[in-house]
C-alpha atoms as a PDB file:
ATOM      1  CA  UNK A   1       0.000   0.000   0.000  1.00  0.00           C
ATOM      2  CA  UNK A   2       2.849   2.496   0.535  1.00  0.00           C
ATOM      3  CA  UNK A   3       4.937   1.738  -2.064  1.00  0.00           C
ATOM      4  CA  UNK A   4       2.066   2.520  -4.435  1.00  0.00           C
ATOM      5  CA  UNK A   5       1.612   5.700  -2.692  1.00  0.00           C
ATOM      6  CA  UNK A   6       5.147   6.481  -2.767  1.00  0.00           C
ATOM      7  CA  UNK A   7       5.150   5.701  -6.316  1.00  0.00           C
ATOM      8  CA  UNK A   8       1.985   7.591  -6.840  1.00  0.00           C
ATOM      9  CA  UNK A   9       3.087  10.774  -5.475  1.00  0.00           C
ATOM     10  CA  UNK A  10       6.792   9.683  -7.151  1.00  0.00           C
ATOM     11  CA  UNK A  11       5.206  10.216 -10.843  1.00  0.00           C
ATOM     12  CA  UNK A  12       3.075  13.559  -9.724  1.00  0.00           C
ATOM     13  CA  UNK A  13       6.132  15.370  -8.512  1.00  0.00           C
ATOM     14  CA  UNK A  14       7.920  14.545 -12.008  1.00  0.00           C
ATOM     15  CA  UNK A  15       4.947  15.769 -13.710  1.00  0.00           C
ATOM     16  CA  UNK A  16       4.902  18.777 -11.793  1.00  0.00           C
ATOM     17  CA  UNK A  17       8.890  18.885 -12.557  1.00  0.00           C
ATOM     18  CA  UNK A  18       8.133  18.683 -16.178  1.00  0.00           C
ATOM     19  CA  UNK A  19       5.493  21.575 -16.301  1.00  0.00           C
ATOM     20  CA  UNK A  20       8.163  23.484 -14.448  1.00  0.00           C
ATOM     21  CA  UNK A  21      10.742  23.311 -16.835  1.00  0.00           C
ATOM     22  CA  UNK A  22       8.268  24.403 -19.363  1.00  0.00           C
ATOM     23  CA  UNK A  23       8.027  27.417 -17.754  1.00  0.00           C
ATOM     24  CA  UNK A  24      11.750  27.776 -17.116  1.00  0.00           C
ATOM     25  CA  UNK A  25      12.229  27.454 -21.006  1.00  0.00           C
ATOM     26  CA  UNK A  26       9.076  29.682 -22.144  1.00  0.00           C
ATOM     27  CA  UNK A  27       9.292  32.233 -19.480  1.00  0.00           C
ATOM     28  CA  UNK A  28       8.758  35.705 -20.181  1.00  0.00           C
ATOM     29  CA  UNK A  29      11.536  37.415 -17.965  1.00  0.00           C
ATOM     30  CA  UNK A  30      14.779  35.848 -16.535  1.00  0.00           C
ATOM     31  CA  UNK A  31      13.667  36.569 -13.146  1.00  0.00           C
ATOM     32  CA  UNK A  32      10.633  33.430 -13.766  1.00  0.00           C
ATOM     33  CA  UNK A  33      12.991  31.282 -15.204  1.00  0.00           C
ATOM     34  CA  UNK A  34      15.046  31.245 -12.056  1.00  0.00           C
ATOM     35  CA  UNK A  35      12.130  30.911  -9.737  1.00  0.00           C
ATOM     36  CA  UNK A  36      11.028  28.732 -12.232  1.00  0.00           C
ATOM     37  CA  UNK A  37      14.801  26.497 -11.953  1.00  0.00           C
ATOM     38  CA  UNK A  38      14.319  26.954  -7.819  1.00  0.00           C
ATOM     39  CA  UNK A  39      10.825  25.017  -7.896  1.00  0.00           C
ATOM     40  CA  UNK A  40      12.459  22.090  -9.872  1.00  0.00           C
ATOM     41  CA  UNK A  41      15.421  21.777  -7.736  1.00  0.00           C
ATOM     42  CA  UNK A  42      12.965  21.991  -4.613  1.00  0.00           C
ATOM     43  CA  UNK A  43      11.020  18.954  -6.179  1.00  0.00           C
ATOM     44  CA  UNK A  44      13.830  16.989  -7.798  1.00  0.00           C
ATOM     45  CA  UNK A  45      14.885  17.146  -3.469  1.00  0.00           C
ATOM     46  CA  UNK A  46      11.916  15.759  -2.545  1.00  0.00           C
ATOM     47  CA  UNK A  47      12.040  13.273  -5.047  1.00  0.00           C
ATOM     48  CA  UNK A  48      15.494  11.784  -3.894  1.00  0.00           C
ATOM     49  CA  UNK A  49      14.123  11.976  -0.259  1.00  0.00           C
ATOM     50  CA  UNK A  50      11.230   9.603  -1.722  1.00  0.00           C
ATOM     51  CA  UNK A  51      13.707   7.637  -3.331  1.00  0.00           C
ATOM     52  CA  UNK A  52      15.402   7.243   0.373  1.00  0.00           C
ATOM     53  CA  UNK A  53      12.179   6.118   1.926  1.00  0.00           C
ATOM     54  CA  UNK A  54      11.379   3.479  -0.889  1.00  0.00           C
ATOM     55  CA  UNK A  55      14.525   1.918  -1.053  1.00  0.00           C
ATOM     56  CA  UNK A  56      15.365   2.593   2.699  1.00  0.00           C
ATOM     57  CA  UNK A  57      18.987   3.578   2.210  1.00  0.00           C
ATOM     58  CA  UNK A  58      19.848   6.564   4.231  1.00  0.00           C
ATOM     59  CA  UNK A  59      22.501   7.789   2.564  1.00  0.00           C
ATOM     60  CA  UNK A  60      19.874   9.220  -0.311  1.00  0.00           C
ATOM     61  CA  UNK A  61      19.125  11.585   2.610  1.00  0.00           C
ATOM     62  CA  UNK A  62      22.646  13.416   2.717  1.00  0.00           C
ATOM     63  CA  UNK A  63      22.270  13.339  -1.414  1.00  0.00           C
ATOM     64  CA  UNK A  64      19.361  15.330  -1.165  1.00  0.00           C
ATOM     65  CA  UNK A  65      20.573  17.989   1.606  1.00  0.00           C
ATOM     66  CA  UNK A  66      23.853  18.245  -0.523  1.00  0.00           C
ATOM     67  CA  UNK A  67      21.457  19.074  -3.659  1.00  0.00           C
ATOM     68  CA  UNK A  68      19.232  21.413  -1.962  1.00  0.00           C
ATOM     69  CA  UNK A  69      22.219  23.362  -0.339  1.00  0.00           C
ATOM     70  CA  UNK A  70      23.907  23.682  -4.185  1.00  0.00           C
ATOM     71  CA  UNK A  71      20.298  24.531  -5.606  1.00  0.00           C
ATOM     72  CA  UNK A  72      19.922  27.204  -3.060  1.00  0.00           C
ATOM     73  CA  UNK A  73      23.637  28.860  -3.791  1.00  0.00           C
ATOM     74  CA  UNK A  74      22.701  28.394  -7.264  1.00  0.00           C
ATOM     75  CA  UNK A  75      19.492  30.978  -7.259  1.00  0.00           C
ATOM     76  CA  UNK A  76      21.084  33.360  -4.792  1.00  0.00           C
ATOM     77  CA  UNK A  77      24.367  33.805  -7.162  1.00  0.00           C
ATOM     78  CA  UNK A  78      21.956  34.111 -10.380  1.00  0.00           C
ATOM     79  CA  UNK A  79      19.635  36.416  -8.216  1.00  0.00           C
ATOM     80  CA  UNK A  80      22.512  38.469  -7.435  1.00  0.00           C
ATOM     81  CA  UNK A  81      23.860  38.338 -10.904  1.00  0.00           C
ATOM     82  CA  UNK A  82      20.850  39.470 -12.444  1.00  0.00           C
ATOM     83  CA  UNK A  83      20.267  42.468  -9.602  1.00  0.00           C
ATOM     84  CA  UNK A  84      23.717  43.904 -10.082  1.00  0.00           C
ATOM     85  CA  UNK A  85      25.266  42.391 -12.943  1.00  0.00           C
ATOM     86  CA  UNK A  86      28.144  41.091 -11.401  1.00  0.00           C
ATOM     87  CA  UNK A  87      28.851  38.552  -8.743  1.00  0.00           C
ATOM     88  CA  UNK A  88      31.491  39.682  -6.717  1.00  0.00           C
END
C-alpha cells in the first residue's frame, strides 16, 4: 500500500517537474525562469528523499541535503547576478 503511494506521489512530482521546466524554457523574464529552476530543484529534493524512503537507504538523505544546499547557492548567485550584474 505504501509503495504505491510512494510511487503515486513519485510520478506527480515529475509531472509537476516537467510543467516546471516548461516554464523555465518559455518564461517571459529571466527573473521566472530562475524561480522557475528553484521550484524544480525543490522537487527533484523531494524526489530523492522519496527515493530514500522506498529503497530505505539513508545515505539518499545526505544526497538530497547536498542538492538542496547547491540549488539554493545556485538561485542566490543568479539572483545576485541578475540584480547587479556582477557577482562579486
Amino acid at each position: 500500500m505504501m509503495e504505491l503511494a510512494f510511487s503515486l506521489l513519485a510520478a506527480f512530482l515529475a509531472a509537476l517537474t516537467f510543467i516546471c521546466l516548461y516554464r523555465a524554457y518559455k518564461g517571459p523574464t529571466a527573473a521566472d525562469r530562475v524561480v522557475s529552476i528553484n521550484v524544480m530543484s525543490t522537487k527533484i529534493t523531494v524526489l530523492i528523499v522519496l527515493l530514500a524512503m522506498m529503497t530505505k537507504q539513508d545515505f539518499f538523505v545526505d544526497v538530497a541535503i547536498v542538492y538542496a544546499m547547491i540549488g539554493f547557492n545556485t538561485t542566490v548567485c543568479v539572483s545576485k547576478y541578475m540584480e547587479k550584474g556582477k557577482l562579486f
